[in-house]
C-alpha atoms as a PDB file:
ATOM      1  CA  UNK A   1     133.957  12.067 -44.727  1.00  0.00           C
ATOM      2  CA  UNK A   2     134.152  15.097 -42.696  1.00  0.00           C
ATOM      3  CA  UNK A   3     131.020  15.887 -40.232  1.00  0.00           C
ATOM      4  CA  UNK A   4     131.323  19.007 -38.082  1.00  0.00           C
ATOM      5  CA  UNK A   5     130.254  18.771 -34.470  1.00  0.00           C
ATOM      6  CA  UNK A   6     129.092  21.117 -32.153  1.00  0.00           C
ATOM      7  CA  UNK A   7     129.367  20.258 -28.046  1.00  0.00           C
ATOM      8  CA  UNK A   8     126.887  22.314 -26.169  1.00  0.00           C
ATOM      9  CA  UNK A   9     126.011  22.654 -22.472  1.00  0.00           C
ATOM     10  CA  UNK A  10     122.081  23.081 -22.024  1.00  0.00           C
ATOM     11  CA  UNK A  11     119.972  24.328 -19.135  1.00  0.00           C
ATOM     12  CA  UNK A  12     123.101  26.427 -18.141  1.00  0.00           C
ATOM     13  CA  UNK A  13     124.481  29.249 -18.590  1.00  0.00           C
ATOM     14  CA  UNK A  14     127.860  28.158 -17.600  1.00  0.00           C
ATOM     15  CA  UNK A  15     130.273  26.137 -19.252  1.00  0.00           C
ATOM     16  CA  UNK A  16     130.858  22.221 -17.296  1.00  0.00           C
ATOM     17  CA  UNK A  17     127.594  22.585 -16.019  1.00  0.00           C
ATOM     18  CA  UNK A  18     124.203  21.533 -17.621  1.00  0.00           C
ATOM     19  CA  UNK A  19     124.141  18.828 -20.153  1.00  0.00           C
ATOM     20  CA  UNK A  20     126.514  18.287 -22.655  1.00  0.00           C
ATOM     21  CA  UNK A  21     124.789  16.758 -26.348  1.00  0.00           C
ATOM     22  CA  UNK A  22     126.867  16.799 -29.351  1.00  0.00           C
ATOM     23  CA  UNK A  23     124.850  17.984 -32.407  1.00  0.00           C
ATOM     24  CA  UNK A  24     125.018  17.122 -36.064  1.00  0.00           C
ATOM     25  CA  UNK A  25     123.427  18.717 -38.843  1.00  0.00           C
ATOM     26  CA  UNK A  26     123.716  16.417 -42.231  1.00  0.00           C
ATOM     27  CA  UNK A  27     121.771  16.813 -45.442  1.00  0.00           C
ATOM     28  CA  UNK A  28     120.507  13.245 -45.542  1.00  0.00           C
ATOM     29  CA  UNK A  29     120.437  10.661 -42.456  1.00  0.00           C
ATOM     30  CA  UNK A  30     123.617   8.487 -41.931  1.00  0.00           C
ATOM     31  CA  UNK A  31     122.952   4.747 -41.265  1.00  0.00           C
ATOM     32  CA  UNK A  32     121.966   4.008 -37.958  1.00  0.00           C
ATOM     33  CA  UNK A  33     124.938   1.934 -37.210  1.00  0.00           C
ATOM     34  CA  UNK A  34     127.031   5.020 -38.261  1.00  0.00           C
ATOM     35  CA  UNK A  35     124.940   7.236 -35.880  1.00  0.00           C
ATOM     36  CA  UNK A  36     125.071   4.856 -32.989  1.00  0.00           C
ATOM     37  CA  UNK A  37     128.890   4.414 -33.302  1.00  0.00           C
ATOM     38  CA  UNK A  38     129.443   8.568 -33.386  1.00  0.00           C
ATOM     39  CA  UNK A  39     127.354   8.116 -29.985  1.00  0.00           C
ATOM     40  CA  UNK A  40     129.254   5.932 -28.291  1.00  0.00           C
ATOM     41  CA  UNK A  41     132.492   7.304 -29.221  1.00  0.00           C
ATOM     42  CA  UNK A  42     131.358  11.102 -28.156  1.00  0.00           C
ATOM     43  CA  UNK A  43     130.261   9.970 -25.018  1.00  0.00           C
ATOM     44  CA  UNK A  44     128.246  12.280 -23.969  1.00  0.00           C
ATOM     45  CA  UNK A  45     124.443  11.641 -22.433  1.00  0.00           C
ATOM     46  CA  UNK A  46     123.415  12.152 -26.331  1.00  0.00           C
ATOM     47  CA  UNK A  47     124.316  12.986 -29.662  1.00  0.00           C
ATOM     48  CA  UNK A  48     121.476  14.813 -32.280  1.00  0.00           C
ATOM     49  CA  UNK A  49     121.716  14.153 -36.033  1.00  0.00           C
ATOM     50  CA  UNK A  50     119.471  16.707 -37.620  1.00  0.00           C
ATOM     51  CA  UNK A  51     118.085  16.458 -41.409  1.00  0.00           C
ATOM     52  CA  UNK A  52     116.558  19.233 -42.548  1.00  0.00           C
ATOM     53  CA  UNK A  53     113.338  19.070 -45.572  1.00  0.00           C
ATOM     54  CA  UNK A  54     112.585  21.401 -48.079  1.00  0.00           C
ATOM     55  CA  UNK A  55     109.741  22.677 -45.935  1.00  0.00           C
ATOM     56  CA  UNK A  56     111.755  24.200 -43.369  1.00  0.00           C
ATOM     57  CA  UNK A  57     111.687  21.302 -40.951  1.00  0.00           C
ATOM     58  CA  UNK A  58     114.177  19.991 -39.378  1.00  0.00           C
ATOM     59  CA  UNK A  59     114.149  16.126 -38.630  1.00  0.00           C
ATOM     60  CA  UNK A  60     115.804  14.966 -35.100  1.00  0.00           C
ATOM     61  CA  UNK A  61     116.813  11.619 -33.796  1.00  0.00           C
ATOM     62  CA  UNK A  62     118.926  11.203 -30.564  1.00  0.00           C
ATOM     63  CA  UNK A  63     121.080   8.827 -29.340  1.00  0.00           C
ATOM     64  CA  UNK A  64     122.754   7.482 -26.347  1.00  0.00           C
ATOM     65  CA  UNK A  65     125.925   6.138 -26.224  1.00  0.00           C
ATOM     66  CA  UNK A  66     123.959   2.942 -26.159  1.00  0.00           C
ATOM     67  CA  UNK A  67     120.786   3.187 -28.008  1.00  0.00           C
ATOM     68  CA  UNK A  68     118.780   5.491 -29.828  1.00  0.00           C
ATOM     69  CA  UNK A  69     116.490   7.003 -27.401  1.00  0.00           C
ATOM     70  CA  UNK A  70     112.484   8.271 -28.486  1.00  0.00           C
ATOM     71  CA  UNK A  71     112.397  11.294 -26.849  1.00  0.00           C
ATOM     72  CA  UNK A  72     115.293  13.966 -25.723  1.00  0.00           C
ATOM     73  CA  UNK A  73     115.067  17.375 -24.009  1.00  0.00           C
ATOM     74  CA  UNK A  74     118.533  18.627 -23.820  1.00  0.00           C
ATOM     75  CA  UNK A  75     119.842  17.700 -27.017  1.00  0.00           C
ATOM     76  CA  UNK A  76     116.652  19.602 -28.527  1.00  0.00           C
ATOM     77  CA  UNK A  77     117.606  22.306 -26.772  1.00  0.00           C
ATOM     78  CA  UNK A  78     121.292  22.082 -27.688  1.00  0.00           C
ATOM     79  CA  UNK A  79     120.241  21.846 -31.560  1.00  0.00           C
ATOM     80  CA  UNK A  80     118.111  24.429 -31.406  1.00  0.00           C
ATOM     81  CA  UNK A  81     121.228  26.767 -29.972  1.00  0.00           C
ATOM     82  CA  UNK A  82     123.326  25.421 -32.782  1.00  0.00           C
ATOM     83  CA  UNK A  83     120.436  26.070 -35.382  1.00  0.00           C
ATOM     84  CA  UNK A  84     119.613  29.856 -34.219  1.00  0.00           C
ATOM     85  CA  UNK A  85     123.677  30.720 -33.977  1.00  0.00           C
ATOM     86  CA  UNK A  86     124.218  29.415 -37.876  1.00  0.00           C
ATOM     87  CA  UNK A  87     121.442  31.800 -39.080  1.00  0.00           C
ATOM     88  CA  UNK A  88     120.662  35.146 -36.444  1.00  0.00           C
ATOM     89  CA  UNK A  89     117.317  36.093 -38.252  1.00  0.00           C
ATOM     90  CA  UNK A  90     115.467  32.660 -36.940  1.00  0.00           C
ATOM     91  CA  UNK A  91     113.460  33.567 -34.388  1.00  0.00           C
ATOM     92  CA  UNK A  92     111.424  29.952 -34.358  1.00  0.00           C
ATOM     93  CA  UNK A  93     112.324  26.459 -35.396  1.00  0.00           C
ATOM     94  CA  UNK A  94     110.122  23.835 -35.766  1.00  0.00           C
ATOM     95  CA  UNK A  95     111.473  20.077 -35.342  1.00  0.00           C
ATOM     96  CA  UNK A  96     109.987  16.807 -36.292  1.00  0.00           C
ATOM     97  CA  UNK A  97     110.675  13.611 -34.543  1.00  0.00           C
ATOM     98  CA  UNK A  98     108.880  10.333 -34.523  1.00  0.00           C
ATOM     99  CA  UNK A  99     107.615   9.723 -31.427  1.00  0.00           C
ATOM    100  CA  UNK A 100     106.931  13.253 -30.215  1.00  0.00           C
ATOM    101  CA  UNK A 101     105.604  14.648 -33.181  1.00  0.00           C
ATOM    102  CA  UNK A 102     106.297  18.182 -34.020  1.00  0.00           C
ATOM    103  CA  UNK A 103     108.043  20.473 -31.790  1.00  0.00           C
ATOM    104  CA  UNK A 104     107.922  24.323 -31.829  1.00  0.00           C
ATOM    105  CA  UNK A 105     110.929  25.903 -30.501  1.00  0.00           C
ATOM    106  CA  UNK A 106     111.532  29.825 -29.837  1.00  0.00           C
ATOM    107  CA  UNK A 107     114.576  31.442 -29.443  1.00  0.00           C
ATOM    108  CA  UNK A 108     113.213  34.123 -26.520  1.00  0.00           C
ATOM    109  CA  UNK A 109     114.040  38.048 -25.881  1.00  0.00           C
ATOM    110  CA  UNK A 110     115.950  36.633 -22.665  1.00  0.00           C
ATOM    111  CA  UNK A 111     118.041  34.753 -24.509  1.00  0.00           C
ATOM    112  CA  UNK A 112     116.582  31.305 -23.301  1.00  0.00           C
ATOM    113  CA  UNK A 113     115.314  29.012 -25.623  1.00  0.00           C
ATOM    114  CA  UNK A 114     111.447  27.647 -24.881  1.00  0.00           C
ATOM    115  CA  UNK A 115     110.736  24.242 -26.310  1.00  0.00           C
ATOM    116  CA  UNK A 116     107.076  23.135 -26.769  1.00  0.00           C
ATOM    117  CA  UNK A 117     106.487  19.537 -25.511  1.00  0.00           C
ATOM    118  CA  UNK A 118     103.700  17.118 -25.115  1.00  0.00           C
ATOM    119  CA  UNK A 119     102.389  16.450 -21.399  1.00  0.00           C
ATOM    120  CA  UNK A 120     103.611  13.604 -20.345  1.00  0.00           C
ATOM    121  CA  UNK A 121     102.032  13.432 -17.211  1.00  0.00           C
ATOM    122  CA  UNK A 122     102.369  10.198 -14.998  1.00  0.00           C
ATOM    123  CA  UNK A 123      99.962   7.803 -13.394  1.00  0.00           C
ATOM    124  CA  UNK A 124      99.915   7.044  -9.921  1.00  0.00           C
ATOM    125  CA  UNK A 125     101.527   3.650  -9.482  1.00  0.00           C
ATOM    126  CA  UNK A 126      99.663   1.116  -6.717  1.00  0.00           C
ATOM    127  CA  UNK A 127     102.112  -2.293  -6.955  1.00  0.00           C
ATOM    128  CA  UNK A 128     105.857  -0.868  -7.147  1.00  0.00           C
ATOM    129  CA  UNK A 129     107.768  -3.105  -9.386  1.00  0.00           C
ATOM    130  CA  UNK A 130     110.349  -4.865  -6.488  1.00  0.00           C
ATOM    131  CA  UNK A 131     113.237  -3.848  -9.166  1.00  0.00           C
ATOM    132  CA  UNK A 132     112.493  -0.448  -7.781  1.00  0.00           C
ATOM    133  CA  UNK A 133     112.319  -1.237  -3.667  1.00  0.00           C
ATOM    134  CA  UNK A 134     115.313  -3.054  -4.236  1.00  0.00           C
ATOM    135  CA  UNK A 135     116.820  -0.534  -6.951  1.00  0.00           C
ATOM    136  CA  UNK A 136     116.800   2.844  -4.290  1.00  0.00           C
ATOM    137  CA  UNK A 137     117.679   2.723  -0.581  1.00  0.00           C
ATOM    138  CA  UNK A 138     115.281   4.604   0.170  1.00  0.00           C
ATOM    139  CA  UNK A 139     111.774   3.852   0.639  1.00  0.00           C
ATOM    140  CA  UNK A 140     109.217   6.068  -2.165  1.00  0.00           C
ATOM    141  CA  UNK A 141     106.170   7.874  -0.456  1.00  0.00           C
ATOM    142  CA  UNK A 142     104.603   7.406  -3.510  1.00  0.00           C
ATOM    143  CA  UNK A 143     105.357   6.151  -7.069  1.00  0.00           C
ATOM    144  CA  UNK A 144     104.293   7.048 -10.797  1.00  0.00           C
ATOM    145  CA  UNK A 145     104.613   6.144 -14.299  1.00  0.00           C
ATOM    146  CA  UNK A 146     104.437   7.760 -17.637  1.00  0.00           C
ATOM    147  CA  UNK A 147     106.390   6.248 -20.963  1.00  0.00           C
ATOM    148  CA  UNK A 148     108.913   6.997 -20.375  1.00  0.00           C
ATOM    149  CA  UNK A 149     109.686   6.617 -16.276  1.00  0.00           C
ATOM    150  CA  UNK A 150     108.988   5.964 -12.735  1.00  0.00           C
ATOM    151  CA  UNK A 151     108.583   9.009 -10.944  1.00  0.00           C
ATOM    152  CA  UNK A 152     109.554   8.370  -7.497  1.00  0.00           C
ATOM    153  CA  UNK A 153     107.973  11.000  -4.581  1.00  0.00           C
ATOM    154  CA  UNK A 154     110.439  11.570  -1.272  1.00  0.00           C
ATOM    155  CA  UNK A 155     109.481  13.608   1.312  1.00  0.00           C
ATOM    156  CA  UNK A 156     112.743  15.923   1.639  1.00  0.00           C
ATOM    157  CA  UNK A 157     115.770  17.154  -0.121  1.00  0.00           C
ATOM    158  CA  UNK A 158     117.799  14.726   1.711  1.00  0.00           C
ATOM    159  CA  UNK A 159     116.446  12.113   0.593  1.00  0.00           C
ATOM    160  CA  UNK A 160     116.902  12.983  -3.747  1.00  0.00           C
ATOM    161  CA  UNK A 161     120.631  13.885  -3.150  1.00  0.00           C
ATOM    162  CA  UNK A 162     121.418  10.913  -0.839  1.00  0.00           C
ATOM    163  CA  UNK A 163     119.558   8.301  -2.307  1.00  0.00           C
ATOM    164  CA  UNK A 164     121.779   5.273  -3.749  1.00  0.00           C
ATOM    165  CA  UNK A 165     121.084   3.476  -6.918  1.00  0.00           C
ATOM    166  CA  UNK A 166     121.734  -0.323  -7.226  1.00  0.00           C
ATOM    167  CA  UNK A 167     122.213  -0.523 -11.313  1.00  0.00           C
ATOM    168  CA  UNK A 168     121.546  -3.977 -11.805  1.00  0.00           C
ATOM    169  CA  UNK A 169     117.928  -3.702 -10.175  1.00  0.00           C
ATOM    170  CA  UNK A 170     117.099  -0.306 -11.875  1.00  0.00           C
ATOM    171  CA  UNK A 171     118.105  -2.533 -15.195  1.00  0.00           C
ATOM    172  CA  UNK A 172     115.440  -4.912 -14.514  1.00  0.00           C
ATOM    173  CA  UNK A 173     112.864  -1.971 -15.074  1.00  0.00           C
ATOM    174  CA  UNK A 174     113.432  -1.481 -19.220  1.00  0.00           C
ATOM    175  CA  UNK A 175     113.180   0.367 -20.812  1.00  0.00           C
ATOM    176  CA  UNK A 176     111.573   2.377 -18.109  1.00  0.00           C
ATOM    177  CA  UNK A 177     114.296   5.189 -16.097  1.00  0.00           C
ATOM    178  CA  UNK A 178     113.611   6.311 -12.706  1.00  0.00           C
ATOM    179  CA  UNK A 179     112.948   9.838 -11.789  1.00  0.00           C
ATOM    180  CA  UNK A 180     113.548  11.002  -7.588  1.00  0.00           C
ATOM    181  CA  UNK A 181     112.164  13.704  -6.725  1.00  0.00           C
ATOM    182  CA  UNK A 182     110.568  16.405  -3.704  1.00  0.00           C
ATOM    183  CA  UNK A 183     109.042  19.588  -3.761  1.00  0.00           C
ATOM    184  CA  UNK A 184     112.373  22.142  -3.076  1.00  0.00           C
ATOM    185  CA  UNK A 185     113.086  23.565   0.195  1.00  0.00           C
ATOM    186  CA  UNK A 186     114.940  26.672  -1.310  1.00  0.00           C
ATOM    187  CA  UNK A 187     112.514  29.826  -2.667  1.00  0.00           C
ATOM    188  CA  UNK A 188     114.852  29.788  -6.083  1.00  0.00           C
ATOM    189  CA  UNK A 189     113.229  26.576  -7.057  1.00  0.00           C
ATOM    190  CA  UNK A 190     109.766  24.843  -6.830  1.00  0.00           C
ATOM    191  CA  UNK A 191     110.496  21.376  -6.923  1.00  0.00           C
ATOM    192  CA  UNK A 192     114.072  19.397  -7.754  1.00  0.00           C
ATOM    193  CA  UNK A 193     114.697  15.807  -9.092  1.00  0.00           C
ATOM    194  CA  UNK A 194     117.670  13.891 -10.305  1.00  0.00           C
ATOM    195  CA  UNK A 195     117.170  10.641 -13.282  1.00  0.00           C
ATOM    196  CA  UNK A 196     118.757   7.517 -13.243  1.00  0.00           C
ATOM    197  CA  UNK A 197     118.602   5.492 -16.307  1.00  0.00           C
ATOM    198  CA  UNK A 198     121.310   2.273 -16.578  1.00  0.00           C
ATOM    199  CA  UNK A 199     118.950   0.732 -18.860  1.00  0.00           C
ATOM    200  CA  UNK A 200     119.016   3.398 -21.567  1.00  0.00           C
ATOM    201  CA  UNK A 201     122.238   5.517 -20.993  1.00  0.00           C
ATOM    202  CA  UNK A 202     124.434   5.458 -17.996  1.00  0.00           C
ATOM    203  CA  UNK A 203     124.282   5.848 -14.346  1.00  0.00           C
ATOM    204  CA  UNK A 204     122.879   9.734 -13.820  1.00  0.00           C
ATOM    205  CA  UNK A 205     121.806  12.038 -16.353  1.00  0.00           C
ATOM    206  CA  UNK A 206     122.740  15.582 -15.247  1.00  0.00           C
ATOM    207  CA  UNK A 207     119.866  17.306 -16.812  1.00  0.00           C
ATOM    208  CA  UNK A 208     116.836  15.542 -18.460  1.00  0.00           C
ATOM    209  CA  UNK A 209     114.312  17.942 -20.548  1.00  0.00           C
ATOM    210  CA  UNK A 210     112.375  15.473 -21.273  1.00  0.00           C
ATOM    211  CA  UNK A 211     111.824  13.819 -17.979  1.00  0.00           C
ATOM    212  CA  UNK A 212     110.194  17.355 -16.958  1.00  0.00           C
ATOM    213  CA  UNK A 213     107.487  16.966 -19.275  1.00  0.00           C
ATOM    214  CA  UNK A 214     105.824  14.470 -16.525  1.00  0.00           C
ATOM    215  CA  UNK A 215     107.791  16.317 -13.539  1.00  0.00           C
ATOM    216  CA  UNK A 216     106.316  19.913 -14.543  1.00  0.00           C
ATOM    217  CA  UNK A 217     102.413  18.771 -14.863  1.00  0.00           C
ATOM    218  CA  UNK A 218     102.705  16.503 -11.852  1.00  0.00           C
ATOM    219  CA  UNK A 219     104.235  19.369  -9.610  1.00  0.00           C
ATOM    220  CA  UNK A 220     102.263  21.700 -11.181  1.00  0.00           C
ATOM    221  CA  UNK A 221      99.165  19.267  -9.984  1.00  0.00           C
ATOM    222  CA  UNK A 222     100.337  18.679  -6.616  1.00  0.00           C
ATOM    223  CA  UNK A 223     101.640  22.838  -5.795  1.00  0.00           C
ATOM    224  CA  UNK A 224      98.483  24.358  -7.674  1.00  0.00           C
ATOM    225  CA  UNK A 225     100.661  26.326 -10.194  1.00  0.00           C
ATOM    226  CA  UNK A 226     101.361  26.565 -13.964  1.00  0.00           C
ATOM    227  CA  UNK A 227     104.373  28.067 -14.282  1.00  0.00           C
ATOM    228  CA  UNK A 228     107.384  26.757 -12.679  1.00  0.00           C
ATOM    229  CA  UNK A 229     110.924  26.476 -11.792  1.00  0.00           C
ATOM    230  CA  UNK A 230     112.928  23.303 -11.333  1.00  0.00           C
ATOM    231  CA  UNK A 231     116.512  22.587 -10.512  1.00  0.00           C
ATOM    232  CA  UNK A 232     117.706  19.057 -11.122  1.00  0.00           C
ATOM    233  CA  UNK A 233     120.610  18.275  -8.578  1.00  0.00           C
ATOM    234  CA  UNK A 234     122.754  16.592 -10.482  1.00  0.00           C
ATOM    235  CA  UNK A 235     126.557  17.067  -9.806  1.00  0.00           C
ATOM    236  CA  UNK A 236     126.892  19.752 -12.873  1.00  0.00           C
ATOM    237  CA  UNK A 237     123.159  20.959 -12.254  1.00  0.00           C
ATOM    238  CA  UNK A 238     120.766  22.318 -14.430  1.00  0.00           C
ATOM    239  CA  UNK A 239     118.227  24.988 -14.555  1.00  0.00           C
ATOM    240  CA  UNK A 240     114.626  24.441 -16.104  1.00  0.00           C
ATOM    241  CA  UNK A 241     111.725  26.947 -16.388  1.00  0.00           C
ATOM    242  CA  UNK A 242     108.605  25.058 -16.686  1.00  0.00           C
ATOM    243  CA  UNK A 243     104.880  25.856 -17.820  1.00  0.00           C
ATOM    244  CA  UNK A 244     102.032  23.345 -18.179  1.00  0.00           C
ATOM    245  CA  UNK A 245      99.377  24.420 -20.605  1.00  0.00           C
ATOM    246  CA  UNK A 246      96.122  22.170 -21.304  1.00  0.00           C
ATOM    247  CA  UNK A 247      98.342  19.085 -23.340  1.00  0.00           C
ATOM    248  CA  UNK A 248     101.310  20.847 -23.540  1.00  0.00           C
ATOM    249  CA  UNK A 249     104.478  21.800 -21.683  1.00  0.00           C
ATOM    250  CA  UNK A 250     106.481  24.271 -22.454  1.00  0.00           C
ATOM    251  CA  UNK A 251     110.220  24.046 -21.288  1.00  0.00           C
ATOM    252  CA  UNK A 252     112.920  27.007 -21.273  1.00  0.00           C
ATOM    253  CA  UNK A 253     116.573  26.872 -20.505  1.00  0.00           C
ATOM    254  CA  UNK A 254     120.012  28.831 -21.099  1.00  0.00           C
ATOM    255  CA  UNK A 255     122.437  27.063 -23.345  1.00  0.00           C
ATOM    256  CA  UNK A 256     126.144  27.937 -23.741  1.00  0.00           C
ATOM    257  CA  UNK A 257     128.412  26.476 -26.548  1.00  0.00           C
ATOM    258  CA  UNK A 258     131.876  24.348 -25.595  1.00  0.00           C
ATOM    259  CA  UNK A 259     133.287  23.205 -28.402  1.00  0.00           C
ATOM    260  CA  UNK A 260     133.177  23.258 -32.108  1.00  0.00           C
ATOM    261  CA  UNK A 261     135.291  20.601 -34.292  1.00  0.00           C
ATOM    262  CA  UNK A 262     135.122  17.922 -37.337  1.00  0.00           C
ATOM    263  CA  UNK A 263     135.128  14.387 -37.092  1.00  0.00           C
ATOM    264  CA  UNK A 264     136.476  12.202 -39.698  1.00  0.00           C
ATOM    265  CA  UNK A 265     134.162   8.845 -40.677  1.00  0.00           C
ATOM    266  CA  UNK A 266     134.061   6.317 -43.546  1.00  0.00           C
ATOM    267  CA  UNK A 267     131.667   6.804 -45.852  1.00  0.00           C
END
């Protein structure tokens, strides 16, 4: 069996930078061990199967090279790139996943795609989990939680890009990830993070949509703004415009296609 794959870097608009997710559109779902093996051999932060109904919907799932994870931003946005090149006229897409519900995604007049998320927003943490103190070396100002992560406060931009990670301590937190993060010192952006998560998927996710779903409403909280921008300083980088609306955040981004190919499975 032949499956085609597309390779797409999201929140960028330049090739090697972003996120990579592999997409791949079937008419009915594979078996999960199928799906889980196509992950780990791609290698890439995630892979999206897609299933679409006669309704118009299309069904997501995403999946790390280890595990198949609830909830992913940048391999929505990546599907919804593939979805509005095959056909030109769709202007919106609407996807369906199990733990997020339905998601409404618009291809925009500025080329970006917006993706409409729930708000995720994280609680303030009081007793830090020691996995953490021991899993950073640096001290948090301040710690919170949502389903998905700890979201770890530092003062300065120093401190998110020089922070070190000890893997085996950040493990004991599943399936929680860690999110560092600081308001930005730079006018392009208004706050940057970076996501560690060797529980779920490897040692630094370059860009993580769906980690801004918490990072956007508590920023947006804390700076006493709605709409904005947010640079996660990764080593490729990624760009993410960001508005928080009532229960809802929405979440735009460039995307830019790298590679197109089949892959050839047993049925």
């Amino acid at each position: 069996m032949q499956l085609e794959v597309n390779v797409v870097d999201a929140f960028t608009d330049t090739v090697f930078k972003g996120n990579s997710a592999a997409v791949i559109i079937t008419d009915s779902w594979l078996d999960v061990e199928l799906m889980q093996s196509i992950a780990f051999e791609n290698n890439l932060s995630e892979t999206a199967f897609i299933v679409s109904d006669d309704k118009g919907v299309y069904h997501i799932r995403w999946f790390s090279p280890f595990t198949e994870i609830d909830f992913c931003g940048h391999a929505t946005l990546a599907s919804a790139f593939v979805l509005f090149k095959k056909n030109p006229t769709l202007k919106t897409i609407k996807f369906s996943a199990k733990a997020v519900g339905i998601l409404t995604i618009v291809q925009m007049d500025n080329g970006k795609i917006q993706m409409d998320f729930p708000n995720r927003m994280p609680e303030k943490v009081n007793n830090i989990p020691d996995s953490l103190l021991a899993g950073l070396s640096i001290t948090p100002v301040e710690v919170y939680q949502n389903a998905q992560a700890y979201f770890v406060i530092y003062d300065s931009e120093s401190d998110v890009l020089n922070v070190l990670r000890d893997n085996e301590a950040l493990k004991q937190l599943a399936p929680l990830d860690v999110v560092v993060t600081c308001q930005s010192e730079s006018d392009k952006y208004d706050f940057i993070s970076r996501y560690f998560w060797p529980a779920n998927g490897g040692d630094e996710d370059p860009v993580t949509g769906s980690a801004h779903t918490g990072l956007a409403p508590l920023w947006a909280e804390r700076l006493g703004k709605n709409e904005l921008v947010a640079h996660q300083a990764s080593k490729r980088g990624g760009v993410l415009d960001c508005m928080v609306k009532s229960d809802r955040v929405l979440i735009s981004g460039n995307a830019v296609q790298y590679l197109t190919g089949f892959i050839t499975v047993e049925e």
